[in-house]
N, C-alpha and C. Protein backbone atom coordinates (compact mmCIF):
# COMPACT_ATOMS: atom_id res chain seq x y z
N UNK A 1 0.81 -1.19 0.00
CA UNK A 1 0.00 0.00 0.00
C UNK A 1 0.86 1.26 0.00
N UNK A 2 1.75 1.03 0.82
CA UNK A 2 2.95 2.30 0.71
C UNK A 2 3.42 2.85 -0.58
N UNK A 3 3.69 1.46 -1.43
CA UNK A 3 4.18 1.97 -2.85
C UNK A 3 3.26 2.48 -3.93
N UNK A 4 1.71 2.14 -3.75
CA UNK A 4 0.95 2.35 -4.31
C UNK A 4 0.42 3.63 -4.06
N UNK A 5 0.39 4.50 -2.80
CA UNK A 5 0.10 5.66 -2.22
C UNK A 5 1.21 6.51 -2.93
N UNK A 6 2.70 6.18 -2.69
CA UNK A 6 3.25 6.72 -3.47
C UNK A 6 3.80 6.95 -4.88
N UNK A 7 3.52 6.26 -5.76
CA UNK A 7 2.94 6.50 -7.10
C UNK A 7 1.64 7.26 -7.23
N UNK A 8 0.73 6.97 -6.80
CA UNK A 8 -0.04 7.57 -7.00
C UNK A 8 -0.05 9.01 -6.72
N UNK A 9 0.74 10.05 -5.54
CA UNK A 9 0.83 10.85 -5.52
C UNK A 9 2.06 11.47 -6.28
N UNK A 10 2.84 10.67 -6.71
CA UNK A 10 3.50 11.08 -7.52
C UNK A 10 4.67 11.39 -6.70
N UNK A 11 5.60 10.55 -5.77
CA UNK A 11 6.18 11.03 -4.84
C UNK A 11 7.64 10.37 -5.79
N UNK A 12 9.16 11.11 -5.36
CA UNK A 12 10.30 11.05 -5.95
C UNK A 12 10.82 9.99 -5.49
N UNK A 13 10.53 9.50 -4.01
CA UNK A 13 11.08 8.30 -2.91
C UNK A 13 10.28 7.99 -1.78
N UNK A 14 10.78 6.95 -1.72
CA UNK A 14 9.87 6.17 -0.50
C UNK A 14 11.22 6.41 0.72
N UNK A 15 10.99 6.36 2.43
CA UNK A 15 12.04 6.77 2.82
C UNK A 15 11.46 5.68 4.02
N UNK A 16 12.71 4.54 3.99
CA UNK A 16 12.19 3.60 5.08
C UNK A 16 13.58 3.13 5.21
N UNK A 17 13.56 2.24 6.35
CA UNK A 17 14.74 1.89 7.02
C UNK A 17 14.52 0.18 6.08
N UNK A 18 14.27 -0.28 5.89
CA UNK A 18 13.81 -1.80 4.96
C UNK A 18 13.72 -1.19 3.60
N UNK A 19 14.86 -0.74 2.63
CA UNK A 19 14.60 -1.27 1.50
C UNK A 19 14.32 -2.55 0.92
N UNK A 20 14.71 -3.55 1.80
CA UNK A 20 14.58 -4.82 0.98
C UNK A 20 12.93 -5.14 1.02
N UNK A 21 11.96 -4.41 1.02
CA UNK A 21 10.77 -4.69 0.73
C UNK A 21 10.68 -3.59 -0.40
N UNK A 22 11.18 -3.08 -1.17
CA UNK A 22 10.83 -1.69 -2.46
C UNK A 22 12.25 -2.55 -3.03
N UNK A 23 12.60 -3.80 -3.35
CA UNK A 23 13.15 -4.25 -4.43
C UNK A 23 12.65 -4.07 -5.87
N UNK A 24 12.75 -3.18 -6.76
CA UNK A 24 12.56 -3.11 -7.99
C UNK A 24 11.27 -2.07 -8.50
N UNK A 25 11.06 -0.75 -7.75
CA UNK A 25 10.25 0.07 -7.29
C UNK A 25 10.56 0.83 -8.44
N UNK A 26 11.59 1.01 -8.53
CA UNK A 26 12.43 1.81 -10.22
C UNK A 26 11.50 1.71 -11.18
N UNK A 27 10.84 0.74 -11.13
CA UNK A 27 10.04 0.50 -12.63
C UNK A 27 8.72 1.39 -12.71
N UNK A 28 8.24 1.84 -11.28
CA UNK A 28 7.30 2.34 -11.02
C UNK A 28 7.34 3.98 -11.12
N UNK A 29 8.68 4.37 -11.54
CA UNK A 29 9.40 5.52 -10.88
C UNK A 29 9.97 6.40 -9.85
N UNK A 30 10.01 5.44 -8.78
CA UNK A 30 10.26 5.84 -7.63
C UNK A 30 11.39 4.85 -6.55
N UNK A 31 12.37 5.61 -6.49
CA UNK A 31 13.19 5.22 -5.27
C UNK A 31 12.89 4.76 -3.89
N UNK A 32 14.07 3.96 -3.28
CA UNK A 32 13.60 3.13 -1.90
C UNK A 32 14.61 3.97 -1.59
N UNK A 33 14.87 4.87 -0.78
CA UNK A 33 16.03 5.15 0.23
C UNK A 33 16.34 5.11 1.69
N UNK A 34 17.42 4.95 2.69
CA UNK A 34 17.07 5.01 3.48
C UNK A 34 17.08 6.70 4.48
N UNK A 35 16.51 6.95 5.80
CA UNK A 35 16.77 8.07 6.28
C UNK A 35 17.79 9.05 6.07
N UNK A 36 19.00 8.25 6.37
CA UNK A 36 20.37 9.07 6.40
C UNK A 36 20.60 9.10 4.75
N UNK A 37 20.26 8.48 3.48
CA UNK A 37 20.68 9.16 2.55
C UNK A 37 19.90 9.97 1.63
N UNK A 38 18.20 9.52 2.34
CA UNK A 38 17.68 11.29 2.07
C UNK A 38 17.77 12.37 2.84
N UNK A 39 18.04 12.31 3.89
CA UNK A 39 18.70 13.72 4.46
C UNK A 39 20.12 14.31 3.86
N UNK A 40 21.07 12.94 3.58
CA UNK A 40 22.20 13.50 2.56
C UNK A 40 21.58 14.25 1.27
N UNK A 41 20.75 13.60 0.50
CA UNK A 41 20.44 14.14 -0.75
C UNK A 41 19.98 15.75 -0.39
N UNK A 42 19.41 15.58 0.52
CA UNK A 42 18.51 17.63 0.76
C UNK A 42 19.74 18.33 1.53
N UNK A 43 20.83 17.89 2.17
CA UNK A 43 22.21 18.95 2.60
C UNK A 43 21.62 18.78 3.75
N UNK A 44 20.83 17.68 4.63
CA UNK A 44 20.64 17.99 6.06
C UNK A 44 21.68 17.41 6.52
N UNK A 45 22.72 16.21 6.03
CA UNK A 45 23.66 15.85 7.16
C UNK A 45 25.44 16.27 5.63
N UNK A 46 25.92 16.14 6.74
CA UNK A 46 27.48 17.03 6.35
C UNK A 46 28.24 15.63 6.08
């Protein structure tokens, strides 16, 4: 339901500590990342 909420809103990434449940999410257009490397991606951690 998570991945489906987010497609549907059209979201860039999913942000969970378990990627290994968003194996192959790419196809859908959307990234699995975890906390610390979407806060890297936005300049929140150094």
């Amino acid at each position: 339901m998570v991945l489906e909420l987010a497609v549907k809103a059209r979201c860039d990434s999913v942000v969970t500590y378990n990627t290994r449940d968003f194996v192959g999410v790419e196809r859908f257009g959307v990234s699995a990342v975890t906390p610390a490397k979407f806060l890297e991606s936005i300049g929140a951690l150094s």
